[in-house]
C-alpha atoms as a PDB file:
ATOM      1  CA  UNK A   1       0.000   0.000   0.000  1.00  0.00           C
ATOM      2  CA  UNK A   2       1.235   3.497  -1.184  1.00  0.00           C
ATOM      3  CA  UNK A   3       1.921   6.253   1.907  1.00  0.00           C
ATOM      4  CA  UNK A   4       2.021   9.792   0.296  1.00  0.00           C
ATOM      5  CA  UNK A   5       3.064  11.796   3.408  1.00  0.00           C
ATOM      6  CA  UNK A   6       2.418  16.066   2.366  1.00  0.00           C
ATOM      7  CA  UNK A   7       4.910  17.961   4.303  1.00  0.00           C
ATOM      8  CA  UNK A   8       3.250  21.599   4.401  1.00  0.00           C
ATOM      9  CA  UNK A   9       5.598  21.869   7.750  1.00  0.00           C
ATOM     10  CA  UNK A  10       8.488  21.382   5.417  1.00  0.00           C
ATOM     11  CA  UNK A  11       7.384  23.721   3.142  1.00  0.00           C
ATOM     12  CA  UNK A  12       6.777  26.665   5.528  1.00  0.00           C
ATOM     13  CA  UNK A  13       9.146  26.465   8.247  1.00  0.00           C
ATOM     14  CA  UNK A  14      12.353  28.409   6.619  1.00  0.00           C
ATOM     15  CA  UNK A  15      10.367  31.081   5.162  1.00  0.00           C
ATOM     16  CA  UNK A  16      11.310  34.356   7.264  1.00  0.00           C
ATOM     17  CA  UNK A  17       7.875  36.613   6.916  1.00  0.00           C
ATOM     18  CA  UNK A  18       5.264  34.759   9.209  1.00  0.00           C
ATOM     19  CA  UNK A  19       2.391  32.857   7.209  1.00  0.00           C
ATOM     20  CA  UNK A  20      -0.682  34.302   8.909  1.00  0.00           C
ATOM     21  CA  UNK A  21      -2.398  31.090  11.013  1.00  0.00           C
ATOM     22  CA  UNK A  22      -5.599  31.023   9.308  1.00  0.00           C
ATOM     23  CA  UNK A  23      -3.923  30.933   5.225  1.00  0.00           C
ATOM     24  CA  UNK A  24      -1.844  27.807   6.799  1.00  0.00           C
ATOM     25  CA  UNK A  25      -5.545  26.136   8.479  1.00  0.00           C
ATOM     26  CA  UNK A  26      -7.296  26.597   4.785  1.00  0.00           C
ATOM     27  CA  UNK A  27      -4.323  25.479   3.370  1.00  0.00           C
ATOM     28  CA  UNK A  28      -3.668  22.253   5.206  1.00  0.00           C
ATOM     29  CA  UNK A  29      -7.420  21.617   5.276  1.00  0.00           C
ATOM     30  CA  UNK A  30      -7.614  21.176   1.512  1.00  0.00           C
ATOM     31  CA  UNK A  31      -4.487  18.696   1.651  1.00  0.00           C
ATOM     32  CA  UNK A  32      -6.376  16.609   4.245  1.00  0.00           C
ATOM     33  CA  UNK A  33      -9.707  16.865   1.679  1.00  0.00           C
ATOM     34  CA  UNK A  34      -7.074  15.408  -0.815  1.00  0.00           C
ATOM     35  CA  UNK A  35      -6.661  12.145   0.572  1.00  0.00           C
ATOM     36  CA  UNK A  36      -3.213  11.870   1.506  1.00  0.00           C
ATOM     37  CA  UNK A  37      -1.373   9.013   4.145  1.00  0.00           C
ATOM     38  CA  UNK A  38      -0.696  11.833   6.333  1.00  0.00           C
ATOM     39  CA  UNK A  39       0.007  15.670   6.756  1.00  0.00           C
ATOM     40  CA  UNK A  40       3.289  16.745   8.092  1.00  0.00           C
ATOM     41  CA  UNK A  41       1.679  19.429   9.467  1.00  0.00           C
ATOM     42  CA  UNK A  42       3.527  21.547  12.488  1.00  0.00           C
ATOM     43  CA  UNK A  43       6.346  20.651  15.061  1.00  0.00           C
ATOM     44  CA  UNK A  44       6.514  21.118  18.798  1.00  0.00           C
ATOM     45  CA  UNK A  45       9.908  22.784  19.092  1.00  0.00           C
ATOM     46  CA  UNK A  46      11.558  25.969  20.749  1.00  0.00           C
ATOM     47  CA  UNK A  47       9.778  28.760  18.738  1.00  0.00           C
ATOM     48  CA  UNK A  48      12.817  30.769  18.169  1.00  0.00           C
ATOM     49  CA  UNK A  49      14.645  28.233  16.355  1.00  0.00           C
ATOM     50  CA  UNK A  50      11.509  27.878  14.182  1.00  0.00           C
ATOM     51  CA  UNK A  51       9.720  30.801  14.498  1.00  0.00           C
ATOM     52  CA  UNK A  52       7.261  29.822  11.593  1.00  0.00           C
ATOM     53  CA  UNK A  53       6.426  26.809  13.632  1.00  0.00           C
ATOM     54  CA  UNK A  54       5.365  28.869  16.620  1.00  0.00           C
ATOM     55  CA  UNK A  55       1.595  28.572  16.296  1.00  0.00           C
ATOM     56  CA  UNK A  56       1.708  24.256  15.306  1.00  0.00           C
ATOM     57  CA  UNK A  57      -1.343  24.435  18.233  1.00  0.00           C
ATOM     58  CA  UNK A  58      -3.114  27.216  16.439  1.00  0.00           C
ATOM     59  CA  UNK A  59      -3.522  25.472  13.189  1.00  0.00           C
ATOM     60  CA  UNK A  60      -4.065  21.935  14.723  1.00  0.00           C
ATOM     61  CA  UNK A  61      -7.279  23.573  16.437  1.00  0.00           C
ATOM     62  CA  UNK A  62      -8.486  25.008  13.027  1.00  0.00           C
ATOM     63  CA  UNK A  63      -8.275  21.213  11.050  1.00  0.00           C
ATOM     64  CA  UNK A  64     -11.262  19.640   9.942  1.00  0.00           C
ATOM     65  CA  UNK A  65      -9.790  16.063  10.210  1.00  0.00           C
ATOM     66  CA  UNK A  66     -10.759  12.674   9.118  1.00  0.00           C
ATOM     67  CA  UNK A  67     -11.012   8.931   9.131  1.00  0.00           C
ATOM     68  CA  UNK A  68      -8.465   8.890   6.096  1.00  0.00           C
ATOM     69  CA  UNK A  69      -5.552  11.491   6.523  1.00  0.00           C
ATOM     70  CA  UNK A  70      -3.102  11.558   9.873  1.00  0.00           C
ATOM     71  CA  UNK A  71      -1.270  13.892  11.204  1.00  0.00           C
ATOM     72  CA  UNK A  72       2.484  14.122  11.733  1.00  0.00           C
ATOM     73  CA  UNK A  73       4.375  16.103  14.346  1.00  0.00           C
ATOM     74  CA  UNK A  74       8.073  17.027  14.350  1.00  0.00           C
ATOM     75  CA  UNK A  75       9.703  16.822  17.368  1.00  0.00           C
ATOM     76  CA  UNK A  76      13.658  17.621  18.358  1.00  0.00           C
ATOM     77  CA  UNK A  77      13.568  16.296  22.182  1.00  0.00           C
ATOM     78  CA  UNK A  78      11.467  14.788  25.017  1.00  0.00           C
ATOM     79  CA  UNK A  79       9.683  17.769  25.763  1.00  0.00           C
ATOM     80  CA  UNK A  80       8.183  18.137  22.531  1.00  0.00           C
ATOM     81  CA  UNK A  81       7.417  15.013  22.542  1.00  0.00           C
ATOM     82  CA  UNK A  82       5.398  15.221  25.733  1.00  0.00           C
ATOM     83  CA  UNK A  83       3.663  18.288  24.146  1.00  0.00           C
ATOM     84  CA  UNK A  84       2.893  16.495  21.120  1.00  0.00           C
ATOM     85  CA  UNK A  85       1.678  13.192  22.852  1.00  0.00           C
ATOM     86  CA  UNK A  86      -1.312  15.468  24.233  1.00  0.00           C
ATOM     87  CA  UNK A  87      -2.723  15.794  21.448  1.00  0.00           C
ATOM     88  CA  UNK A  88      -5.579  12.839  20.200  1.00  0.00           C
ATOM     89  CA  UNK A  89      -5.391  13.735  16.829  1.00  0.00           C
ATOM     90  CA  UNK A  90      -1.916  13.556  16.341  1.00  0.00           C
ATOM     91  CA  UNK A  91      -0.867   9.793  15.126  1.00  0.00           C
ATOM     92  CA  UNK A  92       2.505  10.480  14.451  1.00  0.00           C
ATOM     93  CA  UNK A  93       5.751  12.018  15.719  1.00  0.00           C
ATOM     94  CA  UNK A  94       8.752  12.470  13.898  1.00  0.00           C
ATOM     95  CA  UNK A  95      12.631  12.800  14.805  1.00  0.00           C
ATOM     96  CA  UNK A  96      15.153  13.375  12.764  1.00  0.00           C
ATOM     97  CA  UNK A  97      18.105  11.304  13.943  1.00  0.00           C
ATOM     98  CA  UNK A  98      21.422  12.422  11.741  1.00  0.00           C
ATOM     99  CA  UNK A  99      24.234   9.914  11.219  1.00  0.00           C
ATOM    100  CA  UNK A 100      26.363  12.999  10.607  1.00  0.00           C
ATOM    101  CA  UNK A 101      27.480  14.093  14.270  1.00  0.00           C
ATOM    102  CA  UNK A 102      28.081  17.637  13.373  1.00  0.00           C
ATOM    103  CA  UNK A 103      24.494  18.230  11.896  1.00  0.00           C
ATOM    104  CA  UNK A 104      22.836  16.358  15.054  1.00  0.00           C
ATOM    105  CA  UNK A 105      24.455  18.838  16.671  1.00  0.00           C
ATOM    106  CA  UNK A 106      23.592  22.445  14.364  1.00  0.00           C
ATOM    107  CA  UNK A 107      19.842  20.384  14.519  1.00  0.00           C
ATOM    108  CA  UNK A 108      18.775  19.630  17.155  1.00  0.00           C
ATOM    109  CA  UNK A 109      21.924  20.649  19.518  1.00  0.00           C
ATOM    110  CA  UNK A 110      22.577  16.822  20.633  1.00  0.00           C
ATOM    111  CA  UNK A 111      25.594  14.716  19.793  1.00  0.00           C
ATOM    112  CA  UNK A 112      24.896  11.412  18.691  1.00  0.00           C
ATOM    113  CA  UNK A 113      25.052   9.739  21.841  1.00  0.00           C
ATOM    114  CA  UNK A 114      22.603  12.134  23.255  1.00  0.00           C
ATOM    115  CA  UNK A 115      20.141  11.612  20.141  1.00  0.00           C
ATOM    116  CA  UNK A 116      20.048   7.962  20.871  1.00  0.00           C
ATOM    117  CA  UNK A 117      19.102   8.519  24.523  1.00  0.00           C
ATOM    118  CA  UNK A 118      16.338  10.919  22.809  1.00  0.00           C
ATOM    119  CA  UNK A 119      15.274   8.594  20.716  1.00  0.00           C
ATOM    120  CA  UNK A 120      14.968   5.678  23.953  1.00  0.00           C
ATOM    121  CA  UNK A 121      13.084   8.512  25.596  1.00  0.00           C
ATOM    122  CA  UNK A 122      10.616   9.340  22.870  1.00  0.00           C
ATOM    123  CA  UNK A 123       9.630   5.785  21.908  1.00  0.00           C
ATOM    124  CA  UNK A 124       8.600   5.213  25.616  1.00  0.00           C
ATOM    125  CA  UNK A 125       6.048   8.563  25.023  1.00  0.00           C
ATOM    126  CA  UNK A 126       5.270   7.461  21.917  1.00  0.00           C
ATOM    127  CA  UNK A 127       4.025   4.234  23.004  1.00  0.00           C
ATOM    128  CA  UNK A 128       2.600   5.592  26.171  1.00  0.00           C
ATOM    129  CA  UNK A 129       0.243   7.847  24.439  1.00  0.00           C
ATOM    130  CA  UNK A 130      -0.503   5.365  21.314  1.00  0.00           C
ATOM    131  CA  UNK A 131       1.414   7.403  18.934  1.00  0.00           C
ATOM    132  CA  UNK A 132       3.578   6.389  15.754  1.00  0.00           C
ATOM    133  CA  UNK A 133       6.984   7.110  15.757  1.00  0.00           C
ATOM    134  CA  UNK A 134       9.358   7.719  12.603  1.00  0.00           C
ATOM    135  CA  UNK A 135      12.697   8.484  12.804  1.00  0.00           C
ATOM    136  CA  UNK A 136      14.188  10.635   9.807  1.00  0.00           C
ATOM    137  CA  UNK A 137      18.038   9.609   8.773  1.00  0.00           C
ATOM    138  CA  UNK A 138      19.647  12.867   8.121  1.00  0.00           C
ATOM    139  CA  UNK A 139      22.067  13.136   5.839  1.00  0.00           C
ATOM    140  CA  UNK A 140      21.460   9.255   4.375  1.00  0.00           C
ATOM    141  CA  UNK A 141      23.167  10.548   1.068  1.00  0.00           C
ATOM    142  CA  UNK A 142      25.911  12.507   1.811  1.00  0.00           C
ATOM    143  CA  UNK A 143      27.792  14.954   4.389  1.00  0.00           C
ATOM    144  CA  UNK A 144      28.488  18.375   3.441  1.00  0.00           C
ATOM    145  CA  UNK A 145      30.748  18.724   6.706  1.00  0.00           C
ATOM    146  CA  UNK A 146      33.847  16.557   5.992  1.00  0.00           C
ATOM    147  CA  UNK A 147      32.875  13.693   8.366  1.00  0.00           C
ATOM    148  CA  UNK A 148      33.381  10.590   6.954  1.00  0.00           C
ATOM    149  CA  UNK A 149      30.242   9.142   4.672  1.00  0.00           C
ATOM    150  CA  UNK A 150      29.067   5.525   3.419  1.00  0.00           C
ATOM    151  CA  UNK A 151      25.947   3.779   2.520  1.00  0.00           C
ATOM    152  CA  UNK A 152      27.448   0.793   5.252  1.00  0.00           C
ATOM    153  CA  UNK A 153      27.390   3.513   8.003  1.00  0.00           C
ATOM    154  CA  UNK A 154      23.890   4.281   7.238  1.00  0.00           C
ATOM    155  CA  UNK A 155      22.404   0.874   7.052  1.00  0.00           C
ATOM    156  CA  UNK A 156      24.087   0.194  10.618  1.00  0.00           C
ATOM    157  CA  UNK A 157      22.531   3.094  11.884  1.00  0.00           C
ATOM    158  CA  UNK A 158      19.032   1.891  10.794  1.00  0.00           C
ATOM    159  CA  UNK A 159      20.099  -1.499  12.104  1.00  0.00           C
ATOM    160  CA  UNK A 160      20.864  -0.367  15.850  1.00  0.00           C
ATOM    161  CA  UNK A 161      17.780   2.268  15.590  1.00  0.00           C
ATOM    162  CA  UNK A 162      15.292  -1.218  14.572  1.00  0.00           C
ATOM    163  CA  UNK A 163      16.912  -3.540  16.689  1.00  0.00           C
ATOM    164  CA  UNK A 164      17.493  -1.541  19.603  1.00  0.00           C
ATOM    165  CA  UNK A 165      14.909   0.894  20.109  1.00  0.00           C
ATOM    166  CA  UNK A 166      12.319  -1.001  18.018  1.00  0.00           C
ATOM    167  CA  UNK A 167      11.629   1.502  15.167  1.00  0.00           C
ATOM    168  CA  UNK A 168       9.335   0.312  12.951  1.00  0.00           C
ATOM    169  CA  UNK A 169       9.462   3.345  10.432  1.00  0.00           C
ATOM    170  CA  UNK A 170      12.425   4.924   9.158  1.00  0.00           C
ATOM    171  CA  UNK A 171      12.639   7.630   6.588  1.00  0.00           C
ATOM    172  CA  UNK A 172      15.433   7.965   4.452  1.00  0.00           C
ATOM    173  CA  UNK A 173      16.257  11.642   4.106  1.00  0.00           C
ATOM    174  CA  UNK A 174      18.270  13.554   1.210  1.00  0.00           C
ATOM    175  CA  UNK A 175      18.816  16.444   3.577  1.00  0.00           C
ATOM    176  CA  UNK A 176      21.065  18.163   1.049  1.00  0.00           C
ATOM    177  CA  UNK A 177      19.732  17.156  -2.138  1.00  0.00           C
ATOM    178  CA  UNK A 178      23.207  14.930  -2.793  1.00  0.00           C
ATOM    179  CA  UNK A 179      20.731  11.743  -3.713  1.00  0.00           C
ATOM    180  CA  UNK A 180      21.143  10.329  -7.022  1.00  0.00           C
ATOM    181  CA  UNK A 181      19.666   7.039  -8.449  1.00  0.00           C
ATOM    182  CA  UNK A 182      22.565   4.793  -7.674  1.00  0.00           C
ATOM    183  CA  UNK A 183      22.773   5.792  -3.913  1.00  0.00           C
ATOM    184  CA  UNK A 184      19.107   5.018  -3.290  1.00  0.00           C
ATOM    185  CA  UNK A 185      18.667   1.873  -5.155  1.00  0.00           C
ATOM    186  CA  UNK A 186      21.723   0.660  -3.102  1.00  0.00           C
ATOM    187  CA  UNK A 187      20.411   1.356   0.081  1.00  0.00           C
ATOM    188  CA  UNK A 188      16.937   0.710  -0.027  1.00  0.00           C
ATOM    189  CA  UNK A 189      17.338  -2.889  -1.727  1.00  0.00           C
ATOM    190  CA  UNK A 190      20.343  -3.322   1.092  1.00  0.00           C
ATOM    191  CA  UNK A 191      17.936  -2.168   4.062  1.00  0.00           C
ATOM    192  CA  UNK A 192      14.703  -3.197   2.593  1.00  0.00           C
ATOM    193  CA  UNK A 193      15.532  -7.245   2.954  1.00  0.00           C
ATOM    194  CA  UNK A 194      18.045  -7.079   5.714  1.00  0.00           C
ATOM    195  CA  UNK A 195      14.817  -5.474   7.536  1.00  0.00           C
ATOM    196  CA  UNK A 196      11.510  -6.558   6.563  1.00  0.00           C
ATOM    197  CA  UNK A 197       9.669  -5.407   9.711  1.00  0.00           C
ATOM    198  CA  UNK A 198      10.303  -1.408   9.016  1.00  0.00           C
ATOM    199  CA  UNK A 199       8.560   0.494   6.861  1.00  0.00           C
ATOM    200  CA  UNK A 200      11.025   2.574   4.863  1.00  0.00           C
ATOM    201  CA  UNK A 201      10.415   6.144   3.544  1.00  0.00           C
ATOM    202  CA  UNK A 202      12.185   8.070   1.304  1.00  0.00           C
ATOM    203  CA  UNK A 203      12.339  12.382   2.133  1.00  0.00           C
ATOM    204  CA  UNK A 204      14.053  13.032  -1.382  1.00  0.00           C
ATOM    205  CA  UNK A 205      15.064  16.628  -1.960  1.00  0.00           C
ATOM    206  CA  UNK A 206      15.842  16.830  -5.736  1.00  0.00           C
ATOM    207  CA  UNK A 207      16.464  19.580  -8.711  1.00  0.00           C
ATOM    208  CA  UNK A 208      13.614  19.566 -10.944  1.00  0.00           C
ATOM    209  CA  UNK A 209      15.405  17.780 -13.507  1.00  0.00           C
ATOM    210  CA  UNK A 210      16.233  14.474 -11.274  1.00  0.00           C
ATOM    211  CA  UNK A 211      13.160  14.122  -9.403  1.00  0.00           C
ATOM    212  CA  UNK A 212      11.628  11.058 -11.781  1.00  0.00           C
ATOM    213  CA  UNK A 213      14.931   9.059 -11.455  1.00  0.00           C
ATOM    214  CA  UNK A 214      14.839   9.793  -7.412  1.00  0.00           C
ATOM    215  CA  UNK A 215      11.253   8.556  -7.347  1.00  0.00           C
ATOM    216  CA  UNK A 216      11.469   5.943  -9.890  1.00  0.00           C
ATOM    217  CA  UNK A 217      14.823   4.231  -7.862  1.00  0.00           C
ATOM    218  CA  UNK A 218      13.146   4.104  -4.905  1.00  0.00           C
ATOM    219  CA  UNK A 219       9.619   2.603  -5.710  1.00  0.00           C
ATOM    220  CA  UNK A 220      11.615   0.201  -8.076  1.00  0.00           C
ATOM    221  CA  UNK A 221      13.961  -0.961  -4.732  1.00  0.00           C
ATOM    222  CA  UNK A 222      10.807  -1.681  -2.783  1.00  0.00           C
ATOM    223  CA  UNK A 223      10.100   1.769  -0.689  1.00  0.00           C
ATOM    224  CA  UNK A 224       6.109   2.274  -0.711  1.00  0.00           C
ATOM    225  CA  UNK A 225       6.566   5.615   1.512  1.00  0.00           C
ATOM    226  CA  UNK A 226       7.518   8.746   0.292  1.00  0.00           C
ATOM    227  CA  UNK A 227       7.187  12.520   1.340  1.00  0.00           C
ATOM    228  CA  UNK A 228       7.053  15.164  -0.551  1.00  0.00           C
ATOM    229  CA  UNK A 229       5.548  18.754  -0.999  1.00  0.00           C
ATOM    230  CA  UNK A 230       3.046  20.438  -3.278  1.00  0.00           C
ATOM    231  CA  UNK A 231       5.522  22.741  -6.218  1.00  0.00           C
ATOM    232  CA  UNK A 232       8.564  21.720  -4.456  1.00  0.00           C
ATOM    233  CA  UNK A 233       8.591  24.021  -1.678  1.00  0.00           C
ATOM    234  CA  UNK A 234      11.267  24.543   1.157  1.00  0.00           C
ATOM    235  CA  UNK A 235      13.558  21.477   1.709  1.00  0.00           C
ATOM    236  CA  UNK A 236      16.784  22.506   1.602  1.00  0.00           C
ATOM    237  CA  UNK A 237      18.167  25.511   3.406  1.00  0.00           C
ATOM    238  CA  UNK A 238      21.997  24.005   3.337  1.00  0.00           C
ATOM    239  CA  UNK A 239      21.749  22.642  -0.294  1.00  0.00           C
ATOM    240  CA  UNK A 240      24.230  24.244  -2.678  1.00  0.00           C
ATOM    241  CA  UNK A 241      22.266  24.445  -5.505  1.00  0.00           C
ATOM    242  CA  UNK A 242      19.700  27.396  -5.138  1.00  0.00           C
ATOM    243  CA  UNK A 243      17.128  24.461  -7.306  1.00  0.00           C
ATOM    244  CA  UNK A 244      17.187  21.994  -4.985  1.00  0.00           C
ATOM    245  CA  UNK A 245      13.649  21.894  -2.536  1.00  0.00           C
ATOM    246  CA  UNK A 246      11.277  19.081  -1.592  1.00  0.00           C
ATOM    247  CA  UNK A 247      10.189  16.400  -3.644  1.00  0.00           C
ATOM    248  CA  UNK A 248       7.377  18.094  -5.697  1.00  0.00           C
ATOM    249  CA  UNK A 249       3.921  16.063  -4.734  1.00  0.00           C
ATOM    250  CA  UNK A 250       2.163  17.261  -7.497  1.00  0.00           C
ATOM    251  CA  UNK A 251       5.180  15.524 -10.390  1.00  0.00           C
ATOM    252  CA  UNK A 252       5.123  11.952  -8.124  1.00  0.00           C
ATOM    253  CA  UNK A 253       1.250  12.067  -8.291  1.00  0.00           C
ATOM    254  CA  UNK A 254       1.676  12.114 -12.252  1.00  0.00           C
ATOM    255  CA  UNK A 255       4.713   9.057 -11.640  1.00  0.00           C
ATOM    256  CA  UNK A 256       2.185   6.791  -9.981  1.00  0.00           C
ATOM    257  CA  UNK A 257      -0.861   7.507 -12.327  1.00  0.00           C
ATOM    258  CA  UNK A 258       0.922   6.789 -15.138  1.00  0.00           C
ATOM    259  CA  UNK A 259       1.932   3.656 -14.036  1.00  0.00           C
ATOM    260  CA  UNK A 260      -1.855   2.730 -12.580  1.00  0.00           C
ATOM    261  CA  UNK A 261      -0.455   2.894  -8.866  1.00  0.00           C
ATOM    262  CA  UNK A 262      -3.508   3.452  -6.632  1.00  0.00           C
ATOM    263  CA  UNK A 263      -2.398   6.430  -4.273  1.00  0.00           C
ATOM    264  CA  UNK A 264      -5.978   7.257  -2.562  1.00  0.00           C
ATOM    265  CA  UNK A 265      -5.722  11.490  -3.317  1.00  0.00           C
ATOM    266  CA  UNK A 266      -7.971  13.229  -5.250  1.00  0.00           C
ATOM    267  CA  UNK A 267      -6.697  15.233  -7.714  1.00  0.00           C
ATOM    268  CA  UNK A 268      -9.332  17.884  -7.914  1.00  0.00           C
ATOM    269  CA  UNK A 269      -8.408  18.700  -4.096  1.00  0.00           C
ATOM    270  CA  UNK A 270      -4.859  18.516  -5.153  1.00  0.00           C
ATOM    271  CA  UNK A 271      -5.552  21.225  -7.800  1.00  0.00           C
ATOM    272  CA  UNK A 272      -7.487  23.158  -5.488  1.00  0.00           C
ATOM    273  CA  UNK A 273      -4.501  23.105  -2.990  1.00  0.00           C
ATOM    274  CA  UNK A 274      -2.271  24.431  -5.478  1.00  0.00           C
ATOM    275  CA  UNK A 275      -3.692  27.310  -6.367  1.00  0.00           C
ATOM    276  CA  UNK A 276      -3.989  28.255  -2.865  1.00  0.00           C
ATOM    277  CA  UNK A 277      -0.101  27.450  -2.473  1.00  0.00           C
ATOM    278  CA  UNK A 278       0.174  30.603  -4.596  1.00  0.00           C
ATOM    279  CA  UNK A 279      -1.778  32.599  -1.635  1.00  0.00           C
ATOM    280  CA  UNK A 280       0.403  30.774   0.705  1.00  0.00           C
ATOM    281  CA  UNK A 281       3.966  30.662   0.058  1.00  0.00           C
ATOM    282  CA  UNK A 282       5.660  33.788  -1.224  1.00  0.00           C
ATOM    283  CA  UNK A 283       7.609  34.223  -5.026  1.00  0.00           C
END
């Protein structure tokens, strides 16, 4: 079964002039009218590192939710993740976990050592409260920082996180945009049989020339999860190239139809949500 996960959150949270609360309600309402696995929709973090983020309560009152689209949190420590477990209609919180020391650090101001202990911490809420929890590996395709990078040292990382903690969803994530069709095809048809009891995602960041190849590798290795965002917004503040932003929703929607892959979203809502992007996100 398909999981389209939308990631308005992704989308918003490193544009500088505040998105008033009620344009981000309307627009988040029409992706949950769409149909989609779930809505990365808001994070429970320190405001002033994501100011954008700073009314995720706000706009969780104003949805008009359903039996068919969940909602995904962010969340960079426990405390989040206590705020976040409050909440019934949240069914999933998300960490991003880096297997790049240096970014752990610049995101979420842990080293790795201390991530893992957040991680421990979070599952224990997250099973507490009856949530979901997915951990995000940063920096799966590359390391801008001069730390030392392989595929091996990112399929033992999703090793220890499955075996030891018991994470049963792990997303993949380009954080820089460095993917390319050889690196995911390698990984995901290395992790995918070595661990058949997570579900693996792929957070893709891509230029909008390589975005079919990104896709098309991944489905083709197995991964049945992907994220992505409506035009392509946000992604990546640290990429190099200026192109490079979130998986555009709307081009994978086309991938799947045209090879008669049942994703569940209605693509009159998705149409509808795209013209409002244009009310939304600033040129």
């Amino acid at each position: 079964m398909l999981e389209l996960i939308e990631c308005p959150r992704d989308a918003m949270q490193g544009i500088k002039k505040f998105i008033p609360t009620e344009k981000k309600i309307e627009y988040i309402n029409l992706l949950i009218e769409a149909g989609f696995h779930t809505i990365d929709f808001g994070s429970f973090v320190n405001p002033k590192a994501v100011p954008q983020m700073a009314d995720t309560v706000e706009v969780l009152k104003g949805l008009k939710l359903n039996d068919k689209t969940k909602l995904l949190a962010i969340i960079a420590n426990r405390r989040g993740a206590e705020d976040a477990a409050q909440f019934d209609e949240i069914s999933y919180l998300g960490y991003p976990f880096s297997v790049s020391e240096e970014f752990q650090k610049r995101n979420t101001n842990a080293t790795l050592e201390e991530s893992l202990t957040r991680v421990g911490e979070i599952k224990t809420i997250a099973d507490k409260a009856n949530k979901n929890f997915v951990v995000y590996l940063s920096m799966a395709f590359g390391n801008p920082y001069g730390e030392e990078w392989n595929p091996d040292n990112v399929i033992r990382w999703a090793e220890r996180l499955h075996r030891e903690f018991g994470i049963e969803t792990l997303a993949l994530s380009d954080t820089i945009g460095t993917s390319s069709r050889g690196s995911i095809d390698r990984l995901f048809n290395a992790l995918i049989p070595e661990l058949p009891d997570v579900n693996f995602g792929a957070h893709l960041h891509t230029t909008p020339d390589t975005w079919r190849e990104k896709v098309d590798a991944a489905y083709q290795a197995g991964c049945r999860r992907f994220d992505g965002a409506l035009k392509g917004y946000g992604g990546c503040p640290m990429a190099k190239d200026d192109l490079t932003g979130n998986m555009p929703m709307e081009k994978m929607l086309a991938y799947f139809d045209e090879r008669k892959v049942e994703t569940g979203v209605d693509q009159e809502k998705v149409n509808q949500a795209l013209v409002k992007s244009g009310d939304v996100f600033p040129l």
